[in-house]
Structures are given as structure tokens and as C-alpha cells.
PDB file of N, CA and C in Angstrom:
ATOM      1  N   UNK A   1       0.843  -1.172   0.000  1.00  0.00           N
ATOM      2  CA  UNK A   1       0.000   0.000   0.000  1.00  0.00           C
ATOM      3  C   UNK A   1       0.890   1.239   0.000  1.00  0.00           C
ATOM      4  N   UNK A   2       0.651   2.274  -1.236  1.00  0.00           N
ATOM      5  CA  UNK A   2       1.090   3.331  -1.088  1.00  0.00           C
ATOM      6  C   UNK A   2       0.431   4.547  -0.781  1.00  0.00           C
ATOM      7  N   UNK A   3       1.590   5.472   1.157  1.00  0.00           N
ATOM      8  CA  UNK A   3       0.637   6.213   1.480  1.00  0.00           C
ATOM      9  C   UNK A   3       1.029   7.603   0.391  1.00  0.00           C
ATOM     10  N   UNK A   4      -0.121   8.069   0.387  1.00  0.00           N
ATOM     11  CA  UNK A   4      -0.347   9.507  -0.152  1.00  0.00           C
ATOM     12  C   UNK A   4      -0.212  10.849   0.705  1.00  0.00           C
ATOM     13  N   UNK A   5       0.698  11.381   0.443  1.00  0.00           N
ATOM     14  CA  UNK A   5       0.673  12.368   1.599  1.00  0.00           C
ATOM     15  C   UNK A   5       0.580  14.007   0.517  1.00  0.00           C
ATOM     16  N   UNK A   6      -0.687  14.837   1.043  1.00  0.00           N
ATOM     17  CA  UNK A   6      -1.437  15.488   0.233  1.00  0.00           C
ATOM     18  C   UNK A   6      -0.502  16.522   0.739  1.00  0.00           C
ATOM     19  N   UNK A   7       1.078  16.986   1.241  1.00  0.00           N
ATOM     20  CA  UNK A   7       1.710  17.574   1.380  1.00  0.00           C
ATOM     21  C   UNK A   7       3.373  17.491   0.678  1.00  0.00           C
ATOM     22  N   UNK A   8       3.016  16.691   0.217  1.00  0.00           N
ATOM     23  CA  UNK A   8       4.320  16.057  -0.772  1.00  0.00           C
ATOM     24  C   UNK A   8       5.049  17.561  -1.498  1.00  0.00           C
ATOM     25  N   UNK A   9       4.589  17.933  -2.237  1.00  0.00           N
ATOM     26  CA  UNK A   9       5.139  19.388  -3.242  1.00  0.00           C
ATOM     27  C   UNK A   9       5.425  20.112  -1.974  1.00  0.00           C
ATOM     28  N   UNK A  10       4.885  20.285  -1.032  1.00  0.00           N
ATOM     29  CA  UNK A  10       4.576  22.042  -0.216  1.00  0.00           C
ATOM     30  C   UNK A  10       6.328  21.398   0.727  1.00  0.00           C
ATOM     31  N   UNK A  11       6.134  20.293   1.210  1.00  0.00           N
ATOM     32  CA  UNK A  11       7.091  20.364   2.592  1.00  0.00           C
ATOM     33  C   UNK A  11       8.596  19.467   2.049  1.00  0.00           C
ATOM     34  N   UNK A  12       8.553  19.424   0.503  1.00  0.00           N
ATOM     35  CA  UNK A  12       9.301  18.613   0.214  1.00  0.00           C
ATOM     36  C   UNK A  12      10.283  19.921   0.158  1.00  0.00           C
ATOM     37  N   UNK A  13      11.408  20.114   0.912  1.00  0.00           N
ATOM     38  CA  UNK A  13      12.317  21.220  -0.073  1.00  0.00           C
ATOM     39  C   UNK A  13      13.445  21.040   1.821  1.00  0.00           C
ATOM     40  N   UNK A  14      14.498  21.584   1.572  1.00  0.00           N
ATOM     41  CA  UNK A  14      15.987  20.732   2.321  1.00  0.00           C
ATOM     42  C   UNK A  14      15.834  22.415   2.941  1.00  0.00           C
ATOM     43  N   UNK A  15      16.852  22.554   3.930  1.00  0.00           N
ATOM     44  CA  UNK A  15      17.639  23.632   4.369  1.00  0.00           C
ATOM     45  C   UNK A  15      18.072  24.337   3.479  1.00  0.00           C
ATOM     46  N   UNK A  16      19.131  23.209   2.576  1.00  0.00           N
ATOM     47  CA  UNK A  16      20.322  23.885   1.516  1.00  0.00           C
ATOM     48  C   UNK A  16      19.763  24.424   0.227  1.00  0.00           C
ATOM     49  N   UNK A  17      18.541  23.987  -0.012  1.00  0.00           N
ATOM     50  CA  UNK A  17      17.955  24.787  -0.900  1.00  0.00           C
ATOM     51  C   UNK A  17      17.900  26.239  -0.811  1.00  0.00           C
ATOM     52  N   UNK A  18      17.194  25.948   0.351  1.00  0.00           N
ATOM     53  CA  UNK A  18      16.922  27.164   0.675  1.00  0.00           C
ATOM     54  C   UNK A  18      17.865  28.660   1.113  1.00  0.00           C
ATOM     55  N   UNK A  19      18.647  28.098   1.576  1.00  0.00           N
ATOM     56  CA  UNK A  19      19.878  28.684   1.715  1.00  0.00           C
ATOM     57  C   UNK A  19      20.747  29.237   0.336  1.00  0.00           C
ATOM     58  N   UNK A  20      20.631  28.414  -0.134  1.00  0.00           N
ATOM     59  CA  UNK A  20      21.352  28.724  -1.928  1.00  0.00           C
ATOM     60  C   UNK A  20      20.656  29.502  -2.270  1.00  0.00           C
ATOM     61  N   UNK A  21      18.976  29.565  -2.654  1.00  0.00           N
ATOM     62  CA  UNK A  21      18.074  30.163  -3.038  1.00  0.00           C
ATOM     63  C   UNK A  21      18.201  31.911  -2.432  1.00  0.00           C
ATOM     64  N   UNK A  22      18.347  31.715  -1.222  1.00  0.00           N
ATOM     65  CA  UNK A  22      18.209  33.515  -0.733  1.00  0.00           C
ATOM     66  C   UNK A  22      19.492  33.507   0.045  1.00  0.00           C
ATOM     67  N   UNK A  23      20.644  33.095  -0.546  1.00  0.00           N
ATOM     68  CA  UNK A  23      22.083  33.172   0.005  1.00  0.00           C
ATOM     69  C   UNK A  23      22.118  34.707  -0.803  1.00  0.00           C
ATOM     70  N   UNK A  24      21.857  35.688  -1.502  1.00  0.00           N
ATOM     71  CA  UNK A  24      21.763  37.142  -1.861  1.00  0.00           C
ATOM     72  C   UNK A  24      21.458  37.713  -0.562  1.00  0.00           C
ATOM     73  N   UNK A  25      20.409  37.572   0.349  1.00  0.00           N
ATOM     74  CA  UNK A  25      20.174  38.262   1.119  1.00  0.00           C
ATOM     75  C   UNK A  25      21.318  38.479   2.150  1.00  0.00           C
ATOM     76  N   UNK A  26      22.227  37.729   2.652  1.00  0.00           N
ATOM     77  CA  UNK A  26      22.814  37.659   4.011  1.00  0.00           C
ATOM     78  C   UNK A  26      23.944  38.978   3.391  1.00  0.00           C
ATOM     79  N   UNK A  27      24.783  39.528   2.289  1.00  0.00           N
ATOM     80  CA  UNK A  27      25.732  40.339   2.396  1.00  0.00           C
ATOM     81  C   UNK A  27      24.677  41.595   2.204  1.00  0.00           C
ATOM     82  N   UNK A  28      23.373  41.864   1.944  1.00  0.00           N
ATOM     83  CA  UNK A  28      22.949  43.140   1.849  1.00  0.00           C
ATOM     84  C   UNK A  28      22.017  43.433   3.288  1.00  0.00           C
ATOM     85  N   UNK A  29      22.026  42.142   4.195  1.00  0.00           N
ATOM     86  CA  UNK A  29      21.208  42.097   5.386  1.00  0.00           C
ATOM     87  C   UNK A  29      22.874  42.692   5.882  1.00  0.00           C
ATOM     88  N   UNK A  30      24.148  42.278   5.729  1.00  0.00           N
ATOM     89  CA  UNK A  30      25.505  42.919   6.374  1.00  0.00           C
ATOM     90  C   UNK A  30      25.506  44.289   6.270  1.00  0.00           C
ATOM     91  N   UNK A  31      25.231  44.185   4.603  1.00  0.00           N
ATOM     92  CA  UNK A  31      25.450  46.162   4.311  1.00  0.00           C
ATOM     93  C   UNK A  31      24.519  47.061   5.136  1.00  0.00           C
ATOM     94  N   UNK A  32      23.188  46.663   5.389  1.00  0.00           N
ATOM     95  CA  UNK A  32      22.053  47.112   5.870  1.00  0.00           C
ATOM     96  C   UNK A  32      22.464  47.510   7.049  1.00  0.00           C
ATOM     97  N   UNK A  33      22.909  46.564   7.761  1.00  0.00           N
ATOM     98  CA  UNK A  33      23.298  46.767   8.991  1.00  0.00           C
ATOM     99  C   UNK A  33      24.525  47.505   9.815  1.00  0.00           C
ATOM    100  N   UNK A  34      25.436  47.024   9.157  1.00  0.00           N
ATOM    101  CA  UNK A  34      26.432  48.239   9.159  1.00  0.00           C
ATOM    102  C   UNK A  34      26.757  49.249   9.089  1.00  0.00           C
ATOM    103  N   UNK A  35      25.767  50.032   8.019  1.00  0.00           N
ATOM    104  CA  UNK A  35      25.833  51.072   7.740  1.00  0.00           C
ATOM    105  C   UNK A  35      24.976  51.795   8.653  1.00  0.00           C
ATOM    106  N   UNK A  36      23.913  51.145   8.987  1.00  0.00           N
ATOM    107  CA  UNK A  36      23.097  51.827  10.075  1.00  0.00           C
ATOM    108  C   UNK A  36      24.091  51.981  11.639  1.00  0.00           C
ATOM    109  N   UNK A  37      24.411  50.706  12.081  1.00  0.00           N
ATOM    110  CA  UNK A  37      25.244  50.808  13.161  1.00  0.00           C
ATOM    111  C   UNK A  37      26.837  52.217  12.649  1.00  0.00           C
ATOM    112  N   UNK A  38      27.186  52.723  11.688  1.00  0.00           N
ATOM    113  CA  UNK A  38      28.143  53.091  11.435  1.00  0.00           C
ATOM    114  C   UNK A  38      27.664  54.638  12.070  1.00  0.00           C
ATOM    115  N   UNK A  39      26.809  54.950  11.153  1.00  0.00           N
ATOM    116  CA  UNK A  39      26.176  56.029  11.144  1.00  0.00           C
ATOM    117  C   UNK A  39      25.313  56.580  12.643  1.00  0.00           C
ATOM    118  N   UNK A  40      25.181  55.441  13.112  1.00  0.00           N
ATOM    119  CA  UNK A  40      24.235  55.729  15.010  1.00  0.00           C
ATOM    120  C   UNK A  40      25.712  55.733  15.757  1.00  0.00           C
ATOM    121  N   UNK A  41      26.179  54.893  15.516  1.00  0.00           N
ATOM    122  CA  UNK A  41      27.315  55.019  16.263  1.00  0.00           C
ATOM    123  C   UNK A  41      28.652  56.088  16.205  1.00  0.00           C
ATOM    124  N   UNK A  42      28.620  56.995  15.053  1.00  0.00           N
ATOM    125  CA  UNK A  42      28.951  58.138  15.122  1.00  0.00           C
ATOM    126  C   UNK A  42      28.261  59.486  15.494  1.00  0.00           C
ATOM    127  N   UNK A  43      27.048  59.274  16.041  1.00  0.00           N
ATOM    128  CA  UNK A  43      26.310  60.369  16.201  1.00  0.00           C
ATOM    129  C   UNK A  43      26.379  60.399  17.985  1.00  0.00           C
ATOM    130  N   UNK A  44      26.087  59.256  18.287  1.00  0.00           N
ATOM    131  CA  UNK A  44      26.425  58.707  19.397  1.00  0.00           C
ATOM    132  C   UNK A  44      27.805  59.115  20.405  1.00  0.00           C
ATOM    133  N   UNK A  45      28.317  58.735  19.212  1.00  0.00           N
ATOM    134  CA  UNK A  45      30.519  59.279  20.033  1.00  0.00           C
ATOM    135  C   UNK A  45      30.787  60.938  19.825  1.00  0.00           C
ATOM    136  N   UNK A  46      29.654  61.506  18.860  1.00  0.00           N
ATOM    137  CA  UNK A  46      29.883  62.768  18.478  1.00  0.00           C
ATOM    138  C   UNK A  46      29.256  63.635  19.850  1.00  0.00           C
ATOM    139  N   UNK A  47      28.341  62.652  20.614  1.00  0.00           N
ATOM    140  CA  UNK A  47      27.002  63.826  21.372  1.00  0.00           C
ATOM    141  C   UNK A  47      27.752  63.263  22.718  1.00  0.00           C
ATOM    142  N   UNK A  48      28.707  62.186  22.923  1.00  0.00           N
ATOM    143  CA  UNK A  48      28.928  62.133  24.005  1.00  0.00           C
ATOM    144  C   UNK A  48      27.677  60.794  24.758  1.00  0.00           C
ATOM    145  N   UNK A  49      27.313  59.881  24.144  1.00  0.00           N
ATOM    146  CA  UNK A  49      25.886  59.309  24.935  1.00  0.00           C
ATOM    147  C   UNK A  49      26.409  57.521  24.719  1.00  0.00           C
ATOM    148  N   UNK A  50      27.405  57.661  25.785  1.00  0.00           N
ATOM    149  CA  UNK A  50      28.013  56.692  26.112  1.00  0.00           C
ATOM    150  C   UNK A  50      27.005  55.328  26.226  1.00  0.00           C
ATOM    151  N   UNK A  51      26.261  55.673  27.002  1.00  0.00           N
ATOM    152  CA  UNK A  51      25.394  54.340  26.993  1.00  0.00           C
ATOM    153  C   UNK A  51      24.758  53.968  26.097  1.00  0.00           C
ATOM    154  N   UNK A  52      24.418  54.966  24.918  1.00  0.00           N
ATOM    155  CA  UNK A  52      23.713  54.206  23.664  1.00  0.00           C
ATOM    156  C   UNK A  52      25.050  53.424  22.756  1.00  0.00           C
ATOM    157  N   UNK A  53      26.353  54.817  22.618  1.00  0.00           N
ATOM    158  CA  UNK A  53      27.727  53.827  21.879  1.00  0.00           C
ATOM    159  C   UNK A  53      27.649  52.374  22.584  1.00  0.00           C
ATOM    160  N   UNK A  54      27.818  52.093  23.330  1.00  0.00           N
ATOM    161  CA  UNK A  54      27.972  50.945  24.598  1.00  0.00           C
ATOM    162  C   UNK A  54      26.661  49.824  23.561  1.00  0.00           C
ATOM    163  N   UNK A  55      25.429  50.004  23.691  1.00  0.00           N
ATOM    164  CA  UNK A  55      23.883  49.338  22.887  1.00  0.00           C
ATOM    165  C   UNK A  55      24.326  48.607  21.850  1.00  0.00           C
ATOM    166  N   UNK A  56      25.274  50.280  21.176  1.00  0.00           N
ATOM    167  CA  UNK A  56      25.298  49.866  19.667  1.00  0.00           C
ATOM    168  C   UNK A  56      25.978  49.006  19.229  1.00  0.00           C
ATOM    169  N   UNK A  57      27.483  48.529  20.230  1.00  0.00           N
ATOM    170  CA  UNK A  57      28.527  47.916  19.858  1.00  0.00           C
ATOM    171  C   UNK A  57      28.190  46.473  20.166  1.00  0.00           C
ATOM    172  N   UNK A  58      27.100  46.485  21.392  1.00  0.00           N
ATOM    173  CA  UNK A  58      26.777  44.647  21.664  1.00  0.00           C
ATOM    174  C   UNK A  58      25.736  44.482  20.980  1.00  0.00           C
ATOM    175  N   UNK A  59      24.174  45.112  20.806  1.00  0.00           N
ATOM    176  CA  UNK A  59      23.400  44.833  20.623  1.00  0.00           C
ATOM    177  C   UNK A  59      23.294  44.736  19.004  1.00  0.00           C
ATOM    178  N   UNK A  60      22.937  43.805  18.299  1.00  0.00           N
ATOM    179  CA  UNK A  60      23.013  43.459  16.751  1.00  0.00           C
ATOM    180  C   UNK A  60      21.171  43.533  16.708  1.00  0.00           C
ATOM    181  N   UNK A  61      20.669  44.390  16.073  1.00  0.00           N
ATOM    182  CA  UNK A  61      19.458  44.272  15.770  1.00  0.00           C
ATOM    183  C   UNK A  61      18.836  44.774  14.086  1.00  0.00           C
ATOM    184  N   UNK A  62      20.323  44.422  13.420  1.00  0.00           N
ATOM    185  CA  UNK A  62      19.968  44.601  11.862  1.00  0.00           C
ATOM    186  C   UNK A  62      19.352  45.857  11.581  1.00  0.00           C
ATOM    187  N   UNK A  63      19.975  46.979  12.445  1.00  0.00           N
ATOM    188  CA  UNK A  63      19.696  48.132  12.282  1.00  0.00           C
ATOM    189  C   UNK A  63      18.154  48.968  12.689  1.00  0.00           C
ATOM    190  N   UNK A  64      17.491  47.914  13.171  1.00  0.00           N
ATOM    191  CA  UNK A  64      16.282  48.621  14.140  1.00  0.00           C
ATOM    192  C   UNK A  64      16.639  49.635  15.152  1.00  0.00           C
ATOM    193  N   UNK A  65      17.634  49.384  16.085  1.00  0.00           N
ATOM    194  CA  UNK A  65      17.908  50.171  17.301  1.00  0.00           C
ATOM    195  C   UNK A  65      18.996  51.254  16.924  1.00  0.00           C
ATOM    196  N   UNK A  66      19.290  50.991  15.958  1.00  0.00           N
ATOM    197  CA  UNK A  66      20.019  52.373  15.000  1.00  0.00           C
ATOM    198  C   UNK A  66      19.012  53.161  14.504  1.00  0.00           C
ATOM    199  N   UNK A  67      18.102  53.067  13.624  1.00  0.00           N
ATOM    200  CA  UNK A  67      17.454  53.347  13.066  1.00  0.00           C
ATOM    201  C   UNK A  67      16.583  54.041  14.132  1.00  0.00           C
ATOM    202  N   UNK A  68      15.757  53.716  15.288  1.00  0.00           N
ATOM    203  CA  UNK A  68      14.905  54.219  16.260  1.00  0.00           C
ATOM    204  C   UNK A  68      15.983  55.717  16.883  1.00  0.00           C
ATOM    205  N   UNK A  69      17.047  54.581  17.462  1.00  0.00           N
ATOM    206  CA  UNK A  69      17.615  55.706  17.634  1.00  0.00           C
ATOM    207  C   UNK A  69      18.176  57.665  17.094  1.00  0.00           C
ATOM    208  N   UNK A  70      18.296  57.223  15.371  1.00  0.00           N
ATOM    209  CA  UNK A  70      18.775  58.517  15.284  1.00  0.00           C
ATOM    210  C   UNK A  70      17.068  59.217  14.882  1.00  0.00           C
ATOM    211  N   UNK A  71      16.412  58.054  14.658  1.00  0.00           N
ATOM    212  CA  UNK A  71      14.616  59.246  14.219  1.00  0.00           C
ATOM    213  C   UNK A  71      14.226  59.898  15.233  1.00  0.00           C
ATOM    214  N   UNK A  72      14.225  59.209  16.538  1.00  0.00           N
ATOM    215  CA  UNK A  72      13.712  59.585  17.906  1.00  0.00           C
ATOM    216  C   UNK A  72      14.532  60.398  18.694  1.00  0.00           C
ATOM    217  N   UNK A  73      16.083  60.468  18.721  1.00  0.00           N
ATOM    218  CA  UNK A  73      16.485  60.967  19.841  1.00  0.00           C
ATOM    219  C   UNK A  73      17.721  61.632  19.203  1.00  0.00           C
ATOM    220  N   UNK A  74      17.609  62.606  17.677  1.00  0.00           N
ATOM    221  CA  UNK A  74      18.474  62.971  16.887  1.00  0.00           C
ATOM    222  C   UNK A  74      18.252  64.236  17.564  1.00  0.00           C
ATOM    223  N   UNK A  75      19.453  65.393  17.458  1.00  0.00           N
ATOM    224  CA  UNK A  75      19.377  66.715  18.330  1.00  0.00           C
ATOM    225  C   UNK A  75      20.573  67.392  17.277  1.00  0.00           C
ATOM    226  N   UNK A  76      20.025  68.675  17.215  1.00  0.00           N
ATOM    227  CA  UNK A  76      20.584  69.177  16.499  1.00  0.00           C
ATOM    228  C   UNK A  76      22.065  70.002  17.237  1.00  0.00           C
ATOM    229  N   UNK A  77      23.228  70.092  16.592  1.00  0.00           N
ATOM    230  CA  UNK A  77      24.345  70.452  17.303  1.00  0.00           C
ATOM    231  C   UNK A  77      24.454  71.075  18.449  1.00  0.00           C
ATOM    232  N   UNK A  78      23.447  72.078  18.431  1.00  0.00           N
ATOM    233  CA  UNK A  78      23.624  73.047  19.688  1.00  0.00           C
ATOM    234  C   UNK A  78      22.755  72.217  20.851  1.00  0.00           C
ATOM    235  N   UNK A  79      22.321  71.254  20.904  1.00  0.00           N
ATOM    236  CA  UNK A  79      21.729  70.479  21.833  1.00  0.00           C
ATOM    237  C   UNK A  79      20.007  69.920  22.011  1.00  0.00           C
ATOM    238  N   UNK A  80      19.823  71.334  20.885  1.00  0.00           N
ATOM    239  CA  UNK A  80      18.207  71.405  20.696  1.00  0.00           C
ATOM    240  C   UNK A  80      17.513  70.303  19.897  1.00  0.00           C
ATOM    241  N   UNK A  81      16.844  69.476  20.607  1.00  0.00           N
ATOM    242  CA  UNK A  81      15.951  68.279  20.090  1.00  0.00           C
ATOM    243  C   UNK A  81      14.931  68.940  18.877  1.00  0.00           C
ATOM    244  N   UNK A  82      15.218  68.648  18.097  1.00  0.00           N
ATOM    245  CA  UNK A  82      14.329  68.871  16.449  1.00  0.00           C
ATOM    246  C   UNK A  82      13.175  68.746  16.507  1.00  0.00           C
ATOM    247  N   UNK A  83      12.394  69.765  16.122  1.00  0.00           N
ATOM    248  CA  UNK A  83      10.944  69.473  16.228  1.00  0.00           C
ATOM    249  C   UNK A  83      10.412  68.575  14.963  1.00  0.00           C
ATOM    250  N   UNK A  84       9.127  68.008  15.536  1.00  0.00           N
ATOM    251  CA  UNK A  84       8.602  67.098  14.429  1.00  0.00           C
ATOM    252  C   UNK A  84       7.522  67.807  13.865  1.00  0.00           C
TER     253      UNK A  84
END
């Protein structure tokens, strides 16, 4: 007796497929990220806000907590928080 399994096409497919398939993404998920951490983390060493440099250097969040950071808590040179 042969069983039929009505999931055959959908769940048939490996790791390494998949991996080969969207192996593009992982050096522009690097660039993405870097550049965000590059850019927070010079704004950061520029204002003096040690504890966010400190965030930026352990915390890896593919550029979310970069990104929050300079929209939300960006200040313009003389100290004055930017109006929205």
C-alpha cells in the first residue's frame, strides 16, 4: 500500500535549498546593517551618549535600534531636540 501524503510538493524542499536560493540576502542584510550601526554610532561618540555607543557595539538588531535611535532621539548640534 502506497501512502499519499497530500503535502508532498509544499514540505518537500531541504535547508540547503533554501539557503542557496536567498544566500543574496545575508551580504545586503551585512550592508544594511552596518551602515546603520556606522552612522548611530557616530552620532552617538559625536554627542557624548556613552550608553547608547555601549547598545550599539553589543546589541546586533539589523539596524532597528540604529534606526529608532537617530529618528527619535536625533538633536541638532547646539543640543536642541528637532521638532517634528
Amino acid at each position: 500500500m502506497m501512502y499519499n501524503n497530500m503535502f508532498d510538493g509544499v514540505l518537500n524542499w531541504s535547508f540547503g535549498n533554501v539557503m542557496a536560493q536567498y544566500f543574496w540576502l545575508f551580504p545586503l542584510a551585512v550592508v544594511w546593517s552596518l551602515a546603520w550601526k556606522g552612522i548611530a554610532l557616530w552620532q552617538a561618540g559625536q554627542r557624548k551618549q556613552l550608553p547608547w555607543f555601549i547598545a550599539f557595539l553589543i546589541v546586533n538588531t539589523f539596524g532597528l535600534l540604529e534606526i529608532f535611535y537617530l529618528f527619535a532621539y536625533h538633536y541638532k548640534p547646539n543640543g536642541v531636540k528637532r521638532k517634528r
